[in-house]
Protein backbone atom coordinates (compact mmCIF):
# COMPACT_ATOMS: atom_id res chain seq x y z
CA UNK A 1 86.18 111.75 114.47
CA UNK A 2 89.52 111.68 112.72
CA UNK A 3 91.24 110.29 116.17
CA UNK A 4 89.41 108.42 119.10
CA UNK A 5 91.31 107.67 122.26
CA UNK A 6 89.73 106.73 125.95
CA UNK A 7 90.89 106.51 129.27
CA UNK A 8 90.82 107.58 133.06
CA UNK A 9 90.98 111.22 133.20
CA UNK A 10 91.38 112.60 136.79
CA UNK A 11 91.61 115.85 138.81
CA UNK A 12 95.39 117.08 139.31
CA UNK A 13 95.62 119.27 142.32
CA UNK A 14 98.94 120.88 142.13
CA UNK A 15 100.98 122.38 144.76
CA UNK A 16 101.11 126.11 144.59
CA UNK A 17 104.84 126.32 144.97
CA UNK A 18 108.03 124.13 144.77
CA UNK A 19 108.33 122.23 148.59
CA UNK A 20 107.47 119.01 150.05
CA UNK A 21 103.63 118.25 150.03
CA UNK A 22 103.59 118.51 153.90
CA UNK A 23 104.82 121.97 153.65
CA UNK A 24 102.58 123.37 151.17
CA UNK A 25 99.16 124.52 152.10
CA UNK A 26 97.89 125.78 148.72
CA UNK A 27 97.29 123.56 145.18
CA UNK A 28 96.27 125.15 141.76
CA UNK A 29 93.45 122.48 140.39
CA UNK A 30 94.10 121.21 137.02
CA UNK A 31 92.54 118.43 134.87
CA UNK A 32 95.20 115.51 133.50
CA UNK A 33 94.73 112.23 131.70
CA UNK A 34 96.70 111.02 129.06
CA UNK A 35 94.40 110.21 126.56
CA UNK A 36 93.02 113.63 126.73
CA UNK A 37 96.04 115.12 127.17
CA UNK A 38 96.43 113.48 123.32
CA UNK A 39 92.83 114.46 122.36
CA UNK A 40 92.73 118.04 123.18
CA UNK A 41 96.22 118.60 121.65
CA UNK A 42 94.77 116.89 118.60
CA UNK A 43 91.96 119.26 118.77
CA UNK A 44 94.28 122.43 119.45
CA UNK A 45 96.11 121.50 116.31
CA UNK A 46 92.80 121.43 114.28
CA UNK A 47 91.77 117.60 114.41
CA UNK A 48 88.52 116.23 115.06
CA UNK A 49 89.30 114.07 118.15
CA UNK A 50 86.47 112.10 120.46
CA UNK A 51 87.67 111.00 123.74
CA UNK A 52 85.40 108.80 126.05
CA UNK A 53 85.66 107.45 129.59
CA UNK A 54 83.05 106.90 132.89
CA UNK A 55 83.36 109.74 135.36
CA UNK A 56 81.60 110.12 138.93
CA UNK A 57 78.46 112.12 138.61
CA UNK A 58 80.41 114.66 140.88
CA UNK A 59 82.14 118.13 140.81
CA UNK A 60 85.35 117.03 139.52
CA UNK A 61 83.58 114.42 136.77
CA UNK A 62 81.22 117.84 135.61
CA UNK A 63 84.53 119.81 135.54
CA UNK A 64 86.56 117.10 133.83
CA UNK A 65 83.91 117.03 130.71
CA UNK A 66 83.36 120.69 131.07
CA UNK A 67 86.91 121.41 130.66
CA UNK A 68 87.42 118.59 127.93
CA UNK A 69 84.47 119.74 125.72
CA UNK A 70 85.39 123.49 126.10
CA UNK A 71 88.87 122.55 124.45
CA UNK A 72 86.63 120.93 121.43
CA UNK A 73 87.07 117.13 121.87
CA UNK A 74 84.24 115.19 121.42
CA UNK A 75 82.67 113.81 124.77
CA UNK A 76 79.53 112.37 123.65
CA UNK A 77 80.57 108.55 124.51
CA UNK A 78 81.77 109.88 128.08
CA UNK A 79 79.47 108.40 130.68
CA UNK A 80 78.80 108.92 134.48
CA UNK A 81 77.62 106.67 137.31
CA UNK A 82 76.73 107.07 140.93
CA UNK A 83 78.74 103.74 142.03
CA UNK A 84 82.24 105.32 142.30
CA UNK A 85 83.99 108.88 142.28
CA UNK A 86 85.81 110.86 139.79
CA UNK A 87 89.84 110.38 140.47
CA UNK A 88 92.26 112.50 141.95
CA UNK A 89 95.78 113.05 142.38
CA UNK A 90 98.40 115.77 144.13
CA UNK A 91 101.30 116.56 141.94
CA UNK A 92 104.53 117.52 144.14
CA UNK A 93 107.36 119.74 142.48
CA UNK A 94 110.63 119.71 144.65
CA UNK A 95 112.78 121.39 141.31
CA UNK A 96 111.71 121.49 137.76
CA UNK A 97 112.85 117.84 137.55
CA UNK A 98 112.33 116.55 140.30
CA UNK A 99 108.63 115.41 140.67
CA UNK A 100 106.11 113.12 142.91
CA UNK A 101 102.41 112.36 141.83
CA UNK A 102 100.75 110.60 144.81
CA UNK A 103 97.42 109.24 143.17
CA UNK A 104 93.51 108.46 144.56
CA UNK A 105 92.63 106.72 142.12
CA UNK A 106 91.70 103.22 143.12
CA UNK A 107 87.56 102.12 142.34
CA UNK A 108 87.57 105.25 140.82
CA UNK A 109 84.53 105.47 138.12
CA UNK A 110 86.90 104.92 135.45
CA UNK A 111 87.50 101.88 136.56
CA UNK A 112 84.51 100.30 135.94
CA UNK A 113 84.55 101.09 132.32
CA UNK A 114 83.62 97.80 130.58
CA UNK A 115 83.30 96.17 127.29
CA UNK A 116 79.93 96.33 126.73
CA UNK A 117 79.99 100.06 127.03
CA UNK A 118 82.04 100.69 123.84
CA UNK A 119 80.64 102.04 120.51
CA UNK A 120 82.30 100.11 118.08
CA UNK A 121 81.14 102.34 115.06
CA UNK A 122 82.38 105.50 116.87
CA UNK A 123 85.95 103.53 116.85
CA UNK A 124 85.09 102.00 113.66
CA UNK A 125 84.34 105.28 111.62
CA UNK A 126 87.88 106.48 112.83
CA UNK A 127 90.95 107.15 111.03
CA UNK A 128 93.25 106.06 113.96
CA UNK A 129 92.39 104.61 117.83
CA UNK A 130 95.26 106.20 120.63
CA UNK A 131 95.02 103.38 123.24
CA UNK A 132 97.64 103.79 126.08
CA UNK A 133 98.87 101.23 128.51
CA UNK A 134 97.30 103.05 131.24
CA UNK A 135 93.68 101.89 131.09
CA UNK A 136 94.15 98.17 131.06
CA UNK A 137 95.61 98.58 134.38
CA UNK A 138 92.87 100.23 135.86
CA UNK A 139 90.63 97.14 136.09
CA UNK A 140 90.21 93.64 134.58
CA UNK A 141 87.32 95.08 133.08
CA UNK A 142 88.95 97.92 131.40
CA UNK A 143 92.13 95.34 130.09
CA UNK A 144 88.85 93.50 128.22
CA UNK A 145 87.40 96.80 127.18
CA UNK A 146 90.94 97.76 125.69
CA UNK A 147 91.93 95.32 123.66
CA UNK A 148 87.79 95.34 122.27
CA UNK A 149 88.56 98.85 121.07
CA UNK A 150 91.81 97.55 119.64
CA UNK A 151 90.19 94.25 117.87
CA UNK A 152 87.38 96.74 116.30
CA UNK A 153 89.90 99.01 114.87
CA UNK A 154 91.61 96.02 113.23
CA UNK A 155 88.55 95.23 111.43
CA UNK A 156 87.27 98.06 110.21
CA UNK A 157 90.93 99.13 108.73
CA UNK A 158 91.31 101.86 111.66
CA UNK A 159 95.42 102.60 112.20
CA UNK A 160 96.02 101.99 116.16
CA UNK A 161 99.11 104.11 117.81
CA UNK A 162 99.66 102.76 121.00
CA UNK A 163 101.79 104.56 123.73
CA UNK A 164 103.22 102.37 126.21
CA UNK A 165 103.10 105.28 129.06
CA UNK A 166 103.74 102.71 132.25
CA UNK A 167 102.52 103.63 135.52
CA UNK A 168 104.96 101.10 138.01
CA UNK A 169 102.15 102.47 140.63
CA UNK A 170 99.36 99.97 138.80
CA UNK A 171 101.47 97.08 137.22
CA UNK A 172 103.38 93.96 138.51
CA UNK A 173 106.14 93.66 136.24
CA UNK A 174 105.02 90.58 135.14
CA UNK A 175 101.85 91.33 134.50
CA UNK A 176 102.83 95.04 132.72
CA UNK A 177 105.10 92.45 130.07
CA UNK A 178 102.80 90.31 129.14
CA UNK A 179 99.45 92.78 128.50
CA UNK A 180 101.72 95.65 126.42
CA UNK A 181 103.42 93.23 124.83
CA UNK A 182 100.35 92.05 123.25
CA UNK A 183 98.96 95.39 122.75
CA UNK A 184 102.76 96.59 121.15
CA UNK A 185 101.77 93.06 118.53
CA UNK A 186 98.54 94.42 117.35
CA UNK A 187 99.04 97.95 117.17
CA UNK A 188 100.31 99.92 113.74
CA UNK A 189 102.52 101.97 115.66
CA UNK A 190 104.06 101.69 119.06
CA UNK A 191 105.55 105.11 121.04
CA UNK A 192 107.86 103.72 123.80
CA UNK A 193 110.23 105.45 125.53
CA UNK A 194 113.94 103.75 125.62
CA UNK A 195 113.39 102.45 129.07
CA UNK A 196 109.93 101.56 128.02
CA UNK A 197 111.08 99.76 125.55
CA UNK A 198 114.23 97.71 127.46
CA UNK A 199 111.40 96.49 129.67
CA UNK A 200 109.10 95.41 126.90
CA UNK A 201 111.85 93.67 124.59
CA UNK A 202 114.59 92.97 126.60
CA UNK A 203 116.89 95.11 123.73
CA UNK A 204 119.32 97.39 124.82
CA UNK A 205 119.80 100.23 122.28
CA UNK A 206 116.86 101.83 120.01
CA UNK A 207 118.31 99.95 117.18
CA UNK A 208 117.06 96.37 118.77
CA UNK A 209 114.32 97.54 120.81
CA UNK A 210 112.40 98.60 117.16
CA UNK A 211 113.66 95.51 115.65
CA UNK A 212 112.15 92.85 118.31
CA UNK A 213 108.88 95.12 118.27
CA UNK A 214 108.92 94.88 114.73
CA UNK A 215 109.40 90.87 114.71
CA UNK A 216 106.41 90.57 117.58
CA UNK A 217 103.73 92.02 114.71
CA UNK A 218 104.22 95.90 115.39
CA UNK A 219 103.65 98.08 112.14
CA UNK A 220 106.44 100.75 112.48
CA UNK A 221 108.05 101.75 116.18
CA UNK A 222 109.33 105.36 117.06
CA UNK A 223 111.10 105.20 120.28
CA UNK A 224 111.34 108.33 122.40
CA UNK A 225 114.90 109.63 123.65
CA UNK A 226 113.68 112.73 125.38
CA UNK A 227 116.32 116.34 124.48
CA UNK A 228 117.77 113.71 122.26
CA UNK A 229 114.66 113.20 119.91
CA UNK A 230 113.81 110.25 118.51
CA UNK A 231 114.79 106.92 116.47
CA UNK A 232 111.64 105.59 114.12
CA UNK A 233 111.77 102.30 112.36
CA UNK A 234 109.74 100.63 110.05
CA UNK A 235 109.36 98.04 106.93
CA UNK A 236 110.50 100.92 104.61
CA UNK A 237 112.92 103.66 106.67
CA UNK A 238 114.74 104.57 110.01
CA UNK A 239 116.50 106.64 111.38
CA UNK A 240 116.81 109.16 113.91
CA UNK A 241 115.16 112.56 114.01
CA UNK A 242 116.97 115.34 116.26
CA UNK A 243 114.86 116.86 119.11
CA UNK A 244 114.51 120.38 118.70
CA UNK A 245 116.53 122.83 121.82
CA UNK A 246 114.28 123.67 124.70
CA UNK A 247 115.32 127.46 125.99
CA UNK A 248 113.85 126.68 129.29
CA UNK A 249 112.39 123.81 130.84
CA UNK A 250 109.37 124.43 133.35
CA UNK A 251 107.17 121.35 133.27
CA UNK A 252 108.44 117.89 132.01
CA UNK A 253 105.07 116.16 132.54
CA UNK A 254 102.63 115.89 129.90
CA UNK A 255 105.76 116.04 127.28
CA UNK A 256 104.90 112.06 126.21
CA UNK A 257 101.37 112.85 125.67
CA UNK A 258 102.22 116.03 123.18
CA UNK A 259 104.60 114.03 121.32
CA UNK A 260 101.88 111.70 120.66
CA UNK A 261 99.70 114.46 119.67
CA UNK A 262 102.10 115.27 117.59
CA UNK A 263 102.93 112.39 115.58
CA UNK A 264 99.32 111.61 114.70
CA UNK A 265 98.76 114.97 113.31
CA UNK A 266 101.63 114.54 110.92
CA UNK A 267 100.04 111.41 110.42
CA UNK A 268 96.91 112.70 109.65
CA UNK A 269 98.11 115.48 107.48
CA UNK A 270 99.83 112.53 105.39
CA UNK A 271 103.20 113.24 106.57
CA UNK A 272 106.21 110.27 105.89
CA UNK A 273 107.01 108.36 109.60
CA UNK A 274 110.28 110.77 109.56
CA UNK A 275 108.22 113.94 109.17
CA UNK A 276 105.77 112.73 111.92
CA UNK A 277 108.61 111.84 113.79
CA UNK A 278 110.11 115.51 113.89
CA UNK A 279 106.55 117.08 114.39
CA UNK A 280 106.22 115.10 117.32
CA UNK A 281 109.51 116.49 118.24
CA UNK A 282 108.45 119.59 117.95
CA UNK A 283 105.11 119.64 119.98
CA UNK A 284 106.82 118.02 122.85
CA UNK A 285 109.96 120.09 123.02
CA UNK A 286 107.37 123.33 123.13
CA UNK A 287 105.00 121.49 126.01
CA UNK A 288 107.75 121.32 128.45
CA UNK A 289 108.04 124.94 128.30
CA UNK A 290 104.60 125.76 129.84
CA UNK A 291 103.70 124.32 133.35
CA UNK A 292 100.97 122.33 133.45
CA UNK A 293 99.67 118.84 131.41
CA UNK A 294 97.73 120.45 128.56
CA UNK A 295 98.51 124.61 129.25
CA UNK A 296 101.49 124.20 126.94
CA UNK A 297 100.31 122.40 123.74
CA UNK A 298 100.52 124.41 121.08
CA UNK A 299 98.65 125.00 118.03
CA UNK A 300 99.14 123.99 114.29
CA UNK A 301 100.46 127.45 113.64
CA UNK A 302 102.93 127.92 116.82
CA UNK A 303 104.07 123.51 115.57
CA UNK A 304 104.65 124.79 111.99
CA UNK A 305 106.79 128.25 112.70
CA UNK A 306 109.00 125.94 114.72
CA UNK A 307 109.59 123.17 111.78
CA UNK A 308 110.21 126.24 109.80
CA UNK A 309 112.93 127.62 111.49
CA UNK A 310 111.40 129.54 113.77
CA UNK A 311 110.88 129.91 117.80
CA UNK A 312 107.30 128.51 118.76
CA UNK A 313 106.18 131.92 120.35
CA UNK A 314 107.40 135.35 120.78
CA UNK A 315 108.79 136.79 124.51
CA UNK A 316 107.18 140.19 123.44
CA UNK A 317 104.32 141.05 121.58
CA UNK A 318 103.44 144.60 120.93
């Protein structure tokens, strides 16, 4: 695998129309996770990616690898168990900014992902780990099972980008600063966004956010400022990249997780951190176009007509 990532992947049941959740008696079913949000965007762009987790041996954890594998990630670390379900959660959309997740998630089978589950040559044999700060929330068991993955791809030479991506709904504050914070020190390159990033430094503007990240043992820092773009920083450059304009905005979720995808293709294609920066731009300016986590991530064609000058797809084709 060029990219390995792992997490909880879960079962989004969204509402079938824009109302309260005690109004609507419909939901479209949908698979969402993070990691392989990242993977299969990876994949879409043409990357070997390998994403692994524990699901229920259930419906929802056959359709979760179903639907993973048929987008061509890699799911042949994914296990099952019998001792807990797959996860859920409802996704509520009042306005196309205005939205509520409500999650089931709690001794969910991802949760009880451990240590002495991982594959450290399938990390090791990597060219870059995706580790989010999702997963070491889920359990004590999966905050030792994180920062394995993380100590194996520092010695085997593997590049870690690490995306903050809080979820309040998990963490104590207290708690939340002191885990990322050491996961921002070991990784090669950390993706928060600005607020993100005030909580994990204490810094105010992008500028000083990147440089305390920098000073606590982060490689280079690229700090998300949604329409805006983003500001990148690292032992040789910075800078800020412009975001690219969005014609209509449908579906801000899942945006985070395509700009990731982004940034480690350009990574992987050899790209300099400000290229990177702007193809990361670019993926997640054309996922918020499409409703839905991973319905809108594009592929390495529709990424490179947009750096080019173009629009990322057509309104008529005939």
């Amino acid at each position: 695998m060029e990219v390995v990532t792992f997490g909880e992947t879960m079962v989004q049941l969204a509402a079938d129309r824009m109302a309260p959740l005690e109004y609507v008696d419909g939901f479209h079913k949908h698979v969402a996770g993070a990691e392989s949000n990242v993977a299969i965007g990876l994949a879409r762009m043409g990357h070997r990616a390998g994403w692994f987790s524990k699901l229920g041996n259930d419906p929802f954890g056959r359709y979760v690898r179903q639907f993973i594998t048929g987008h061509g990630v890699d799911t042949s670390e994914v296990r099952t168990t019998d001792e807990a379900p797959t996860g859920v959660f409802f996704k509520e959309q009042i306005s196309p900014d205005r939205i509520q997740v409500y999650y089931y998630r709690r001794q969910s089978a991802a949760s009880l992902m451990n240590e002495r589950e991982l594959n450290e040559a399938y990390v090791a044999k990597a060219r870059i780990l995706h580790v989010t700060g999702i997963t070491p929330a889920l359990s004590p068991e999966c905050r030792k099972l994180t920062f394995r993955a993380m100590e194996t791809a520092k010695k085997h030479g593997t590049a870690i980008v690490f995306d903050p991506n809080i979820r309040w709904k998990l963490w104590n504050r207290e708690e939340a600063g002191e885990v990322l914070g050491a996961m921002a020190g070991l990784a090669d390159y950390v993706l928060p966004g600005v607020e993100e990033g005030r909580f994990l430094t204490g810094g105010h503007t992008p500028e000083e956010i990147a440089e305390r990240l920098l000073e606590g043992g982060a490689g280079a820092v690229v700090i998300k400022l949604g329409g805006a773009g983003a500001y990148y920083r690292s032992g040789e450059s910075s800078g800020y990249e412009p975001g690219f304009p969005v014609r209509r905005l449908i579906d801000p979720m899942g945006a985070g997780d395509g700009f990731a995808a982004g940034f480690i293709s350009g990574l992987l294609l050899g790209e300099k951190l400000p290229a990177a920066v702007r193809r990361a731009n670019a993926v997640g300016s054309i996922v918020v176009g499409v409703s839905g986590d991973v319905e809108g991530l594009p592929t390495r064609h529709e990424v490179e007509r947009l750096l080019a000058g173009g629009a990322a797809s057509e309104d008529i084709t005939r």
